[in-house]
C-alpha atoms as a PDB file:
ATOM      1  CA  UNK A   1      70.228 165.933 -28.482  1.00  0.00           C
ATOM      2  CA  UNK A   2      69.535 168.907 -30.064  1.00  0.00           C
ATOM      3  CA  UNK A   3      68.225 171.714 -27.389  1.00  0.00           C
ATOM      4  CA  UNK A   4      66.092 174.615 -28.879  1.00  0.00           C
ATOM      5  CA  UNK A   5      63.102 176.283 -28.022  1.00  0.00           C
ATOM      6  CA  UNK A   6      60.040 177.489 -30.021  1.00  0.00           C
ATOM      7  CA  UNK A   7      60.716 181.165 -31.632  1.00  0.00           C
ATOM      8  CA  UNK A   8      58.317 183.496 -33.157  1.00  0.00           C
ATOM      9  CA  UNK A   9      57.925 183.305 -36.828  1.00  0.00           C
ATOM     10  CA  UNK A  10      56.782 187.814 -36.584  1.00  0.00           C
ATOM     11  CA  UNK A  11      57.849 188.983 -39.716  1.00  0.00           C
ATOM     12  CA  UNK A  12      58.592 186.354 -41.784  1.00  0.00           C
ATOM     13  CA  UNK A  13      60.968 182.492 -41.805  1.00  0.00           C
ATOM     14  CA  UNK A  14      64.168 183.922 -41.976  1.00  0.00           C
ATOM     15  CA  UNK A  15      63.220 186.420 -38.482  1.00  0.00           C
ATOM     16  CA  UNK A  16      62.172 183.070 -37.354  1.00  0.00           C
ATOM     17  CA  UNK A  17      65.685 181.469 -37.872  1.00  0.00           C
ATOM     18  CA  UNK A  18      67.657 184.347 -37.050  1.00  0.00           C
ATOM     19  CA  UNK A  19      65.738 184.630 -33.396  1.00  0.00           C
ATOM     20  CA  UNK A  20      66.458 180.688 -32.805  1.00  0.00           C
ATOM     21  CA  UNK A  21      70.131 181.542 -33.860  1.00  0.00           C
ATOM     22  CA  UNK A  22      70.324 184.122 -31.329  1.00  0.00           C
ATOM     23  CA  UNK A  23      68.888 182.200 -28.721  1.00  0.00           C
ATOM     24  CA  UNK A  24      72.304 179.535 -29.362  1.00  0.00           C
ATOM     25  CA  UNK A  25      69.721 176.852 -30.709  1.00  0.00           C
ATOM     26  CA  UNK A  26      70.629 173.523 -32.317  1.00  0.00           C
ATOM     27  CA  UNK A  27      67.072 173.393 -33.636  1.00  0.00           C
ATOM     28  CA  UNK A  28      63.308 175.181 -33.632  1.00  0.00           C
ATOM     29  CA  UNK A  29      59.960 174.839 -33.569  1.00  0.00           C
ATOM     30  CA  UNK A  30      57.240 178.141 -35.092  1.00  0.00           C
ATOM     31  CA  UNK A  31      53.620 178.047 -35.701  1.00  0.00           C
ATOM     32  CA  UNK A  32      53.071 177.939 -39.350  1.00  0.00           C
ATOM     33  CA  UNK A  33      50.401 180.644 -39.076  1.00  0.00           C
ATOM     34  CA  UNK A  34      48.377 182.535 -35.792  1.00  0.00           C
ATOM     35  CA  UNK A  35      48.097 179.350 -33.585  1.00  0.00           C
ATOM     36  CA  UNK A  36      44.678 181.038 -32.407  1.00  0.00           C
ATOM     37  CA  UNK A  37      43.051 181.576 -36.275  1.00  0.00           C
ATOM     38  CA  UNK A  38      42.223 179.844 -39.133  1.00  0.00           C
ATOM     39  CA  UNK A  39      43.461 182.088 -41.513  1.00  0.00           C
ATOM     40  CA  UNK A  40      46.708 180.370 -43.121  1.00  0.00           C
ATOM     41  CA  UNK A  41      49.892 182.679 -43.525  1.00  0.00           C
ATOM     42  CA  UNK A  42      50.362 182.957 -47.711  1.00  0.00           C
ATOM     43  CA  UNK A  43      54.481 182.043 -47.944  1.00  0.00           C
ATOM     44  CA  UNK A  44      55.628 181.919 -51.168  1.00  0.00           C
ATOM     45  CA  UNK A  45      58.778 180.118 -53.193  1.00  0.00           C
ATOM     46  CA  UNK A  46      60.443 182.892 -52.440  1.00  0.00           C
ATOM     47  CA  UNK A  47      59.689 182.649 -48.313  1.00  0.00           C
ATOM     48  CA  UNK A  48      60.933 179.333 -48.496  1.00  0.00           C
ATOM     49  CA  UNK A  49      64.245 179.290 -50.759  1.00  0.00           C
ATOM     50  CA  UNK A  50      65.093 182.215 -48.317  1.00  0.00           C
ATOM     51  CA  UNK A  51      64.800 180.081 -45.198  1.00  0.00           C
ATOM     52  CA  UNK A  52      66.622 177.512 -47.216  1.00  0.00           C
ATOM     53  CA  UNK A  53      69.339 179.357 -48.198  1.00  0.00           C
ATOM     54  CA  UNK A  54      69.364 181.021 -44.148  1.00  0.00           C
ATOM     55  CA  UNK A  55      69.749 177.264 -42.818  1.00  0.00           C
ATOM     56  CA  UNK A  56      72.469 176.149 -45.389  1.00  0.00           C
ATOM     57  CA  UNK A  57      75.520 175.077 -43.456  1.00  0.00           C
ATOM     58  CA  UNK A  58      74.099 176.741 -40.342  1.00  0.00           C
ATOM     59  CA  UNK A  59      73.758 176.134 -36.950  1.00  0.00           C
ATOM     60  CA  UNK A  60      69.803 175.076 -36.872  1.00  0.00           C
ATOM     61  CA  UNK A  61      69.792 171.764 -37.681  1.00  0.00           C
ATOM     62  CA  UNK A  62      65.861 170.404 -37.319  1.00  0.00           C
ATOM     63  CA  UNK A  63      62.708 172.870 -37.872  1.00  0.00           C
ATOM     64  CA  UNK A  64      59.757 171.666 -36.477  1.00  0.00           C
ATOM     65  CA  UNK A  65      56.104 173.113 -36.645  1.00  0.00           C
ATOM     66  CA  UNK A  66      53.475 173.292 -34.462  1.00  0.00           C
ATOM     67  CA  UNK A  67      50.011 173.135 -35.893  1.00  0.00           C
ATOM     68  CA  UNK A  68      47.254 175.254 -34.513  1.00  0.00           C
ATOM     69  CA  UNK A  69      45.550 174.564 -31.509  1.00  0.00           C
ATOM     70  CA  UNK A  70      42.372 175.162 -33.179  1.00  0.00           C
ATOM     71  CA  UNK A  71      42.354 171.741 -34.945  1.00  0.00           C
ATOM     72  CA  UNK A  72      40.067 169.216 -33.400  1.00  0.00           C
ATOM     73  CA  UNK A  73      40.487 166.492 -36.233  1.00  0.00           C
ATOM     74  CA  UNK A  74      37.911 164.558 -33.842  1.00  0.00           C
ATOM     75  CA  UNK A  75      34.837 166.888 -33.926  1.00  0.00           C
ATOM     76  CA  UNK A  76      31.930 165.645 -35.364  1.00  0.00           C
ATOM     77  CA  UNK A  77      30.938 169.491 -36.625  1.00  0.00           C
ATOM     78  CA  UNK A  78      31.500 169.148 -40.327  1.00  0.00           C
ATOM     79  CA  UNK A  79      32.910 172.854 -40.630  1.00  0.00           C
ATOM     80  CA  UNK A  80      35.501 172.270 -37.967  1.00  0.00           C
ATOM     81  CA  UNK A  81      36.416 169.109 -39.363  1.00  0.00           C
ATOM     82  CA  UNK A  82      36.789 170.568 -42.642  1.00  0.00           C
ATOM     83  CA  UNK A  83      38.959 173.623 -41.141  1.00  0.00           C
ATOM     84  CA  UNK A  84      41.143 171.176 -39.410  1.00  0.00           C
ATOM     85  CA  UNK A  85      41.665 169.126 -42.024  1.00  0.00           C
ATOM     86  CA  UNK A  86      42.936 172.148 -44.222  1.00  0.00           C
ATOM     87  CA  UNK A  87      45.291 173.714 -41.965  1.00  0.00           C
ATOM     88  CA  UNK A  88      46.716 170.192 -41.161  1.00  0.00           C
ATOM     89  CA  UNK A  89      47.784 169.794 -45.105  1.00  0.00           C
ATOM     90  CA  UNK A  90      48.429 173.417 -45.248  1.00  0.00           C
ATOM     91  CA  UNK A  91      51.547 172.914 -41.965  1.00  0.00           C
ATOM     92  CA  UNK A  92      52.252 169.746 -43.733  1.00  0.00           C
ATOM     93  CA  UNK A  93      52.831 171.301 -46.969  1.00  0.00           C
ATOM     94  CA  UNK A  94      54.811 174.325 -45.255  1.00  0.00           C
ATOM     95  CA  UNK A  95      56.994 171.597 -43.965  1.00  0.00           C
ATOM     96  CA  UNK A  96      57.636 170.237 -47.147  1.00  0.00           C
ATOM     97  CA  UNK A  97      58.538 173.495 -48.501  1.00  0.00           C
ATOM     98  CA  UNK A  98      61.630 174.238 -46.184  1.00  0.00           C
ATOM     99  CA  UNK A  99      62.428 170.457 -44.966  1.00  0.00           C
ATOM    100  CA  UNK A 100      61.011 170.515 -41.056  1.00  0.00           C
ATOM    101  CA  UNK A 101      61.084 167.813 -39.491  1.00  0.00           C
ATOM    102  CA  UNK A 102      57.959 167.396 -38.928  1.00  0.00           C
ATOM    103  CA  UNK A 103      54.585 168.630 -37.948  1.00  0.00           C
ATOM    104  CA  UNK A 104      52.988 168.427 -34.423  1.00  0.00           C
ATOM    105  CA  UNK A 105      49.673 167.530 -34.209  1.00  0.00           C
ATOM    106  CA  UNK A 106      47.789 167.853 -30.931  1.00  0.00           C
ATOM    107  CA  UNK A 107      45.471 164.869 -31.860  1.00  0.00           C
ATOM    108  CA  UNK A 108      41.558 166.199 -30.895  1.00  0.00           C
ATOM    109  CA  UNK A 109      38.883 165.978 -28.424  1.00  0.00           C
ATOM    110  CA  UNK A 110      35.845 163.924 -28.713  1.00  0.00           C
ATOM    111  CA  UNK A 111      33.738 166.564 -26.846  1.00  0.00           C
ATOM    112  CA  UNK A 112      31.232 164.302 -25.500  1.00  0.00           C
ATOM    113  CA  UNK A 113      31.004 161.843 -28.231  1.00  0.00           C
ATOM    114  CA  UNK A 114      31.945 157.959 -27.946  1.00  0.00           C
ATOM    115  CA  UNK A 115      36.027 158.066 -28.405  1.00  0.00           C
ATOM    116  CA  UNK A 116      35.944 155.441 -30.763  1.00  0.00           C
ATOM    117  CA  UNK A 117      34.086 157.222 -33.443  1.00  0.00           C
ATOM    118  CA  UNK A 118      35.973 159.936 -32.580  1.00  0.00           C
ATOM    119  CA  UNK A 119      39.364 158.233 -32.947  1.00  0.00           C
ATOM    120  CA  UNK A 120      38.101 157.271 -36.447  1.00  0.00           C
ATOM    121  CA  UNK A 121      37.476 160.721 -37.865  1.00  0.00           C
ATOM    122  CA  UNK A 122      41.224 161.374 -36.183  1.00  0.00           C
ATOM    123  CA  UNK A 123      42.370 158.823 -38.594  1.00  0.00           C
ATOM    124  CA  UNK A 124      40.493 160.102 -41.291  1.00  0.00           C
ATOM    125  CA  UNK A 125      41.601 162.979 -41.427  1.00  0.00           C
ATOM    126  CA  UNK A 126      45.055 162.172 -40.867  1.00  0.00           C
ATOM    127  CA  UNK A 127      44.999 160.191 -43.793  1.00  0.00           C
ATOM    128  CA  UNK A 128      43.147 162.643 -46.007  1.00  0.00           C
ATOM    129  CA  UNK A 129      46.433 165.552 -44.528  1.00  0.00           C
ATOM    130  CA  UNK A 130      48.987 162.973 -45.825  1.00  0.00           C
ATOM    131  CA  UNK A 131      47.515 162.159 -48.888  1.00  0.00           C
ATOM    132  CA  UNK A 132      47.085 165.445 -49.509  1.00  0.00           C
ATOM    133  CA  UNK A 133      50.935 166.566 -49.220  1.00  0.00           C
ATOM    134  CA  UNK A 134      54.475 165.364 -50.163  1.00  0.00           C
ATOM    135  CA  UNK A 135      56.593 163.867 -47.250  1.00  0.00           C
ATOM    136  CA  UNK A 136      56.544 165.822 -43.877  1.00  0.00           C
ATOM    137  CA  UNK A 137      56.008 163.747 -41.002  1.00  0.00           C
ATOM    138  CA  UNK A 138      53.119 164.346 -38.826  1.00  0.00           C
ATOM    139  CA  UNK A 139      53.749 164.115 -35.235  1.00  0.00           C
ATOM    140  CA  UNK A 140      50.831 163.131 -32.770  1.00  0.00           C
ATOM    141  CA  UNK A 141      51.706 164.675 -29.338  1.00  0.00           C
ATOM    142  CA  UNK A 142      50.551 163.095 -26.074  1.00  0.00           C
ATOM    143  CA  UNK A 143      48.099 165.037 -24.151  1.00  0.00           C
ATOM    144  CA  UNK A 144      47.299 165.935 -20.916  1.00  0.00           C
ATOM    145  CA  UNK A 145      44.366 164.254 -20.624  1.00  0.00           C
ATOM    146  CA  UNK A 146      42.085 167.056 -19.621  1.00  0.00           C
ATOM    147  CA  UNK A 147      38.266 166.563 -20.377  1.00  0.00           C
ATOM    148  CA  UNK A 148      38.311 164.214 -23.971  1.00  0.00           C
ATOM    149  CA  UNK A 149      41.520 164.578 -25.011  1.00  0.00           C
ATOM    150  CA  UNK A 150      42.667 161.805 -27.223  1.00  0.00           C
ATOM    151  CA  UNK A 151      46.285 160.903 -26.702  1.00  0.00           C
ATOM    152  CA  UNK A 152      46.468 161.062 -23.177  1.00  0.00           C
ATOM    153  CA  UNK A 153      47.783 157.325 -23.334  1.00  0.00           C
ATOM    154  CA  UNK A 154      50.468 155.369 -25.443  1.00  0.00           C
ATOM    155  CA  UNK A 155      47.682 152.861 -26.173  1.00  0.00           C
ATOM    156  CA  UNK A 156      45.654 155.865 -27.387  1.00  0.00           C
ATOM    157  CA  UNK A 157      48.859 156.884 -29.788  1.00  0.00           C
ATOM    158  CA  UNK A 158      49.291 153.997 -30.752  1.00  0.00           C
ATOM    159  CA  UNK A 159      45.950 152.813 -31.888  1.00  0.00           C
ATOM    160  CA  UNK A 160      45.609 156.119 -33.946  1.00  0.00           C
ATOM    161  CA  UNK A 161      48.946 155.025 -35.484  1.00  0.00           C
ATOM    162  CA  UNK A 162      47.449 151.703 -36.257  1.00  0.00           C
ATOM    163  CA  UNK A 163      44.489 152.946 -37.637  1.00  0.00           C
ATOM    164  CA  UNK A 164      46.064 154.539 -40.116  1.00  0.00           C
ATOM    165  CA  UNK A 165      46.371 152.925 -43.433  1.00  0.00           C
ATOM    166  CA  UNK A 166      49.912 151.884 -44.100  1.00  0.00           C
ATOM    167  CA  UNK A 167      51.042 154.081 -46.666  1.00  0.00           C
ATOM    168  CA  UNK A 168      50.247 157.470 -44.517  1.00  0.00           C
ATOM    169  CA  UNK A 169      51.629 155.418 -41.366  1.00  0.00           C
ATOM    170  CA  UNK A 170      54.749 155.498 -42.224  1.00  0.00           C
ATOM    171  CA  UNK A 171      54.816 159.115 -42.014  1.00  0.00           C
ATOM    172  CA  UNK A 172      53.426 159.118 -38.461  1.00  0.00           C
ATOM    173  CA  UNK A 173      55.377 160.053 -35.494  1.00  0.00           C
ATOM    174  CA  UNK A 174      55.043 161.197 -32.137  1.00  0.00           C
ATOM    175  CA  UNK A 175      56.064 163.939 -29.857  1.00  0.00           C
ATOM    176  CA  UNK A 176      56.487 163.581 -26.321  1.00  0.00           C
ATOM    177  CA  UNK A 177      55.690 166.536 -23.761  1.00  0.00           C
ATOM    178  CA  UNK A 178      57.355 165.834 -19.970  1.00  0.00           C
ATOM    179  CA  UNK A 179      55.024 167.814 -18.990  1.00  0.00           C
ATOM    180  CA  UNK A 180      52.308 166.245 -20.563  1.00  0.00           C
ATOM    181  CA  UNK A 181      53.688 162.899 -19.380  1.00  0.00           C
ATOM    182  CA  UNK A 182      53.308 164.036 -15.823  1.00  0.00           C
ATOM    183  CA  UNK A 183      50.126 165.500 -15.694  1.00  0.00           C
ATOM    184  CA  UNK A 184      48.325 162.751 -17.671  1.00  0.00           C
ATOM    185  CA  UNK A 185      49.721 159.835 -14.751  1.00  0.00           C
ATOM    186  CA  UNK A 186      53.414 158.802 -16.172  1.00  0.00           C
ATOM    187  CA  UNK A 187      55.688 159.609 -13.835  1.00  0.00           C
ATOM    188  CA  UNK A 188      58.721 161.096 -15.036  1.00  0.00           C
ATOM    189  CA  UNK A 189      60.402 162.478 -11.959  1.00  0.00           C
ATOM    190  CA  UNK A 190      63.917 160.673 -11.910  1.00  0.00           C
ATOM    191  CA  UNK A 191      65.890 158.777 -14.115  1.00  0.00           C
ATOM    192  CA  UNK A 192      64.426 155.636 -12.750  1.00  0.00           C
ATOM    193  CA  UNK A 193      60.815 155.644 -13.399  1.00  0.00           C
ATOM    194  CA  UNK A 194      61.297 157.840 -16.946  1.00  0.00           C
ATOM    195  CA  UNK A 195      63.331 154.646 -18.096  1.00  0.00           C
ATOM    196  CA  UNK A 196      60.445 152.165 -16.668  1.00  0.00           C
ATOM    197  CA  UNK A 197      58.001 154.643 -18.471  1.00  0.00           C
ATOM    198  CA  UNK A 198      60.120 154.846 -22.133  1.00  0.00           C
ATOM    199  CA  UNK A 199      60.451 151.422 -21.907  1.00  0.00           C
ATOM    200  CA  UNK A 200      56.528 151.601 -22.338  1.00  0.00           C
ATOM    201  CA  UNK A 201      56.443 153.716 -24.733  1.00  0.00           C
ATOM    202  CA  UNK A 202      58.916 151.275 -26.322  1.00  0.00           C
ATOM    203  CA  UNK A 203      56.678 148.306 -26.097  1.00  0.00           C
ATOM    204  CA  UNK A 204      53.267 149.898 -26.843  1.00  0.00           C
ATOM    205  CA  UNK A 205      54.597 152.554 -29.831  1.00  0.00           C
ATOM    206  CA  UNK A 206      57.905 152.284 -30.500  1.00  0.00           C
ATOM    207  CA  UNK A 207      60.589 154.181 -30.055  1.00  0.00           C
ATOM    208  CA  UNK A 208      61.639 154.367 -33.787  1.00  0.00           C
ATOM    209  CA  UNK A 209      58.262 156.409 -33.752  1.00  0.00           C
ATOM    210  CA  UNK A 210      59.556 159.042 -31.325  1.00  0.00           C
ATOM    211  CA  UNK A 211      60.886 161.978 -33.342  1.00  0.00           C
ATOM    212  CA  UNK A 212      60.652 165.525 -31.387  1.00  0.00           C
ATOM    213  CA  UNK A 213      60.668 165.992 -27.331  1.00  0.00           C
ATOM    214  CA  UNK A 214      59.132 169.197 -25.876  1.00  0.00           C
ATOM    215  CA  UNK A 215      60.649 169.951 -22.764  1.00  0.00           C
ATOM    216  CA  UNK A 216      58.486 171.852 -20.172  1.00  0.00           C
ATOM    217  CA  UNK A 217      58.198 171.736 -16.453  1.00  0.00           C
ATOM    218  CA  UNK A 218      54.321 171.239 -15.155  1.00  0.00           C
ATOM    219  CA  UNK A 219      52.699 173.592 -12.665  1.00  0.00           C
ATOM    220  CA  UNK A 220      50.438 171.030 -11.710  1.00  0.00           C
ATOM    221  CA  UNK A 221      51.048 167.367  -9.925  1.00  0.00           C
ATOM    222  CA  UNK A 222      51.297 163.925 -11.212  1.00  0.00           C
ATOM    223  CA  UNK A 223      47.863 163.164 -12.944  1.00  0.00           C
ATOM    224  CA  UNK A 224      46.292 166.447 -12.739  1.00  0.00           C
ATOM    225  CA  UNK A 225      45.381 166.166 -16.560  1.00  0.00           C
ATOM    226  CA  UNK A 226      46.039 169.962 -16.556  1.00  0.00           C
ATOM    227  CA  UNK A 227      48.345 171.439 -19.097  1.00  0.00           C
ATOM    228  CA  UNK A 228      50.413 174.015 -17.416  1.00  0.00           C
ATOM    229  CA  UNK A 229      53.605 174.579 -18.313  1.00  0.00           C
ATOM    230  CA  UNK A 230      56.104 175.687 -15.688  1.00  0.00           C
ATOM    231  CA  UNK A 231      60.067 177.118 -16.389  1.00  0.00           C
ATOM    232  CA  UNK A 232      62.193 174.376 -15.680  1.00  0.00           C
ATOM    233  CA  UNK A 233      63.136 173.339 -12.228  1.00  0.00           C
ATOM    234  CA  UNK A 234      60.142 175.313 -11.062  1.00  0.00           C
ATOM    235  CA  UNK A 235      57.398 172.956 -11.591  1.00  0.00           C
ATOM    236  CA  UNK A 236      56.128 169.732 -10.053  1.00  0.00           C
ATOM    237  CA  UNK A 237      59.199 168.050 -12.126  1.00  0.00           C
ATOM    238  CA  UNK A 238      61.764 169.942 -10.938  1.00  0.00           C
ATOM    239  CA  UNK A 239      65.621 169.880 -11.052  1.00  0.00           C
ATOM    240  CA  UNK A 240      66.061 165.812 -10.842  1.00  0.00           C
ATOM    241  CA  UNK A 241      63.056 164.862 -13.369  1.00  0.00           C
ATOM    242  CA  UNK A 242      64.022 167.684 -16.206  1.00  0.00           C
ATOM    243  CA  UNK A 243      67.612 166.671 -15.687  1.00  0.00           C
ATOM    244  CA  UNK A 244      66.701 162.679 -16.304  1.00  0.00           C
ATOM    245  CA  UNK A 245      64.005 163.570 -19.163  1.00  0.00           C
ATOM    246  CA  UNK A 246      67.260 165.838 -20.694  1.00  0.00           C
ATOM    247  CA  UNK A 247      69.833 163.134 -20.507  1.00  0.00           C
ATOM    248  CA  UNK A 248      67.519 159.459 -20.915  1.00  0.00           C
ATOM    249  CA  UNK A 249      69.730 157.994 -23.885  1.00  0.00           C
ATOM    250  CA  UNK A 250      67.387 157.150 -25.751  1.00  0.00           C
ATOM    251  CA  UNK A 251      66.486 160.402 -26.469  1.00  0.00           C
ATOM    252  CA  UNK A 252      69.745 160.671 -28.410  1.00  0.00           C
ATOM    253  CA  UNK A 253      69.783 163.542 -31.224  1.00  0.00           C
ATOM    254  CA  UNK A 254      66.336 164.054 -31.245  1.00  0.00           C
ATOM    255  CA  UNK A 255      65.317 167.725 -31.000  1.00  0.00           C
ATOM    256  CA  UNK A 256      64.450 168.783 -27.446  1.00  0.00           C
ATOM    257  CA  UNK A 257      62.142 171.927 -27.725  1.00  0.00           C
ATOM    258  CA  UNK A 258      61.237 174.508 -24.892  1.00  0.00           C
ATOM    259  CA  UNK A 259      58.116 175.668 -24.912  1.00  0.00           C
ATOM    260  CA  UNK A 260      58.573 177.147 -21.178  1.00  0.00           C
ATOM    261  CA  UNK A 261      57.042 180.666 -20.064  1.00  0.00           C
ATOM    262  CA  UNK A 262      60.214 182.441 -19.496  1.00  0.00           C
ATOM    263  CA  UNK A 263      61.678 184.314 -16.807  1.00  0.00           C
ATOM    264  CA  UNK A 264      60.137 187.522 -18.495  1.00  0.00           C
ATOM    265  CA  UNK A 265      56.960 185.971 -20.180  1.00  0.00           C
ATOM    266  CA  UNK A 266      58.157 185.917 -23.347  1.00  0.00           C
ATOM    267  CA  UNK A 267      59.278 182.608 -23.835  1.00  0.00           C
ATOM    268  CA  UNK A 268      62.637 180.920 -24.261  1.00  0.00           C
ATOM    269  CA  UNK A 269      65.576 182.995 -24.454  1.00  0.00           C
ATOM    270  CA  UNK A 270      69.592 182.519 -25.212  1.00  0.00           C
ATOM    271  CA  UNK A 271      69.822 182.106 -20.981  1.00  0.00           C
ATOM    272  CA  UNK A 272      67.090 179.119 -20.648  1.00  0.00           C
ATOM    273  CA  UNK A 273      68.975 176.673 -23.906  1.00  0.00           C
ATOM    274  CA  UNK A 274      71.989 177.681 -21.536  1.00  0.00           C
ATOM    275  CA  UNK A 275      70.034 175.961 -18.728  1.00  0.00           C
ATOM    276  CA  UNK A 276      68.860 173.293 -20.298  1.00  0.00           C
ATOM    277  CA  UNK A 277      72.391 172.380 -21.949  1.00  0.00           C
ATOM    278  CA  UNK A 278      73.572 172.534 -18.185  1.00  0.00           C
ATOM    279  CA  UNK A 279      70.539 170.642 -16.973  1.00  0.00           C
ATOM    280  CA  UNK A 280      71.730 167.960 -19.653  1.00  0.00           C
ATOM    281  CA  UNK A 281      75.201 167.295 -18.690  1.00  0.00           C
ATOM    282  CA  UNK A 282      73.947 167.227 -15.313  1.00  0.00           C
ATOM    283  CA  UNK A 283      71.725 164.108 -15.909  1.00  0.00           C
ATOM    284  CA  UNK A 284      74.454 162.707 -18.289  1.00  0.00           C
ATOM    285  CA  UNK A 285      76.735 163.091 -14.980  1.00  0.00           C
ATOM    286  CA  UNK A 286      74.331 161.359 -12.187  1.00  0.00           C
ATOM    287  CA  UNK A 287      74.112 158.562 -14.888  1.00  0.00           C
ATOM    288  CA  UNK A 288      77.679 157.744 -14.959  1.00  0.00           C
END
């Protein structure tokens, strides 16, 4: 597994690197531009052959990005459609550019249209991204279910998956939140019921779909559909249920991304990948 945390890209790729080296990460996730605006940050060939030449032989070993949260790929509004579509090629291209891992795509709401229709301009869109760039993967990442999210469910990923014509499919993976588990019904709280709930996953996705875990502790109880994300051990999963979602093996050398608050506010820092590498072998040791 290989434990990071989501760093600031402020002040360029390489600051971004450099802060998820100091933090002892194995791999990263940034925001390819203000996760709050549409305005796209303009990297160059130089930007990128920097980063690439920063990660050579180095300790990062996966980059992933996180698209903006102000995609809805779902909405019927033709501007925000068009918006979303746009910034989705533009992270997918960025990850082509300095060989991430992939893209994560919080899939869209239907905002009080009929899901299905929604679900199909999700697709469309997803195809139109893909066809639109080189070889990124795109990453659909489960949801907590509040109001219309789509992705709340594995049958939800996995019809989105299906629905996308087979040459873009293949580039389709997903990204799985334990908080976001939690919070939209799976319960994830020991080693136990994760492995009852991955061996859904497993039937209804597939695992060899499953590229990138973020790994957050949830504020709020089992089926709350309420994203809130809590440091670890201080949530409703607490100490057993990070421990299990840190050590189920068939998580294996993915990357394993904290997107926690921090014990200052700030996010992640070089004391919480400590924690989590702890929190790790202590699920790996309960196991055995």
């Amino acid at each position: 597994m290989l434990i990071g945390a989501h760093v600031s890209p402020a002040g360029g790729l390489v600051k971004a690197h450099e802060r998820g080296i100091e933090r002892d990460c194995d791999a990263i996730q940034i925001f390819n531009q203000s996760p709050r605006m549409w305005r796209p940050t303009r990297y160059g060939e130089e930007d990128f052959a920097a980063f690439r030449e920063a990660r050579a032989g180095g300790p990062i070993q996966a980059v992933v990005i996180h698209a903006v949260y102000l995609i809805n790929a779902a909405s019927k509004d033709p501007e925000i459609r068009r918006k979303s579509v746009e910034s989705m090629t533009h992270a997918l291209r960025i990850g082509d550019a300095i060989g991430a891992a992939g893209v994560v795509l919080h899939p869209g709401s239907a905002v009080g249209e009929p899901k299905d229709e929604a679900m199909a301009r999700i697709v469309e869109a997803i195809e139109t991204a893909i066809g639109d760039t080189e070889s990124c993967p795109l990453l659909l990442e489960d949801t907590a279910g509040a109001g219309q999210t789509i992705g709340r469910t594995f049958e939800e990923l996995a019809e989105l998956i299906e629905g996308v014509e087979r040459r873009a499919r293949s580039r389709l993976g997903v990204c799985l939140d334990c908080c976001h588990l939690l919070a939209s019904g799976y319960d994830v709280r020991d080693a136990e019921r994760l492995a009852a709930v991955v061996d859904d996953f497993d039937a209804i996705v597939g695992l060899d779909r499953l590229r990138c875990l973020h790994v957050n502790d949830s504020q709020t109880p089992l089926g709350s559909n309420r994203d809130r994300h809590a440091n670890l051990c201080d949530g409703e999963l607490g100490r057993e249920g990070i421990a299990a979602f840190l050590s189920e093996p068939r998580f294996y050398a993915l990357p394993a991304l904290l997107e926690t608050p921090g014990r200052e506010g700030n996010g992640p820092d070089a004391a919480d990948i400590a924690w989590t590498r702890e929190l790790r072998e202590e699920g790996r040791s309960v196991r055995s």
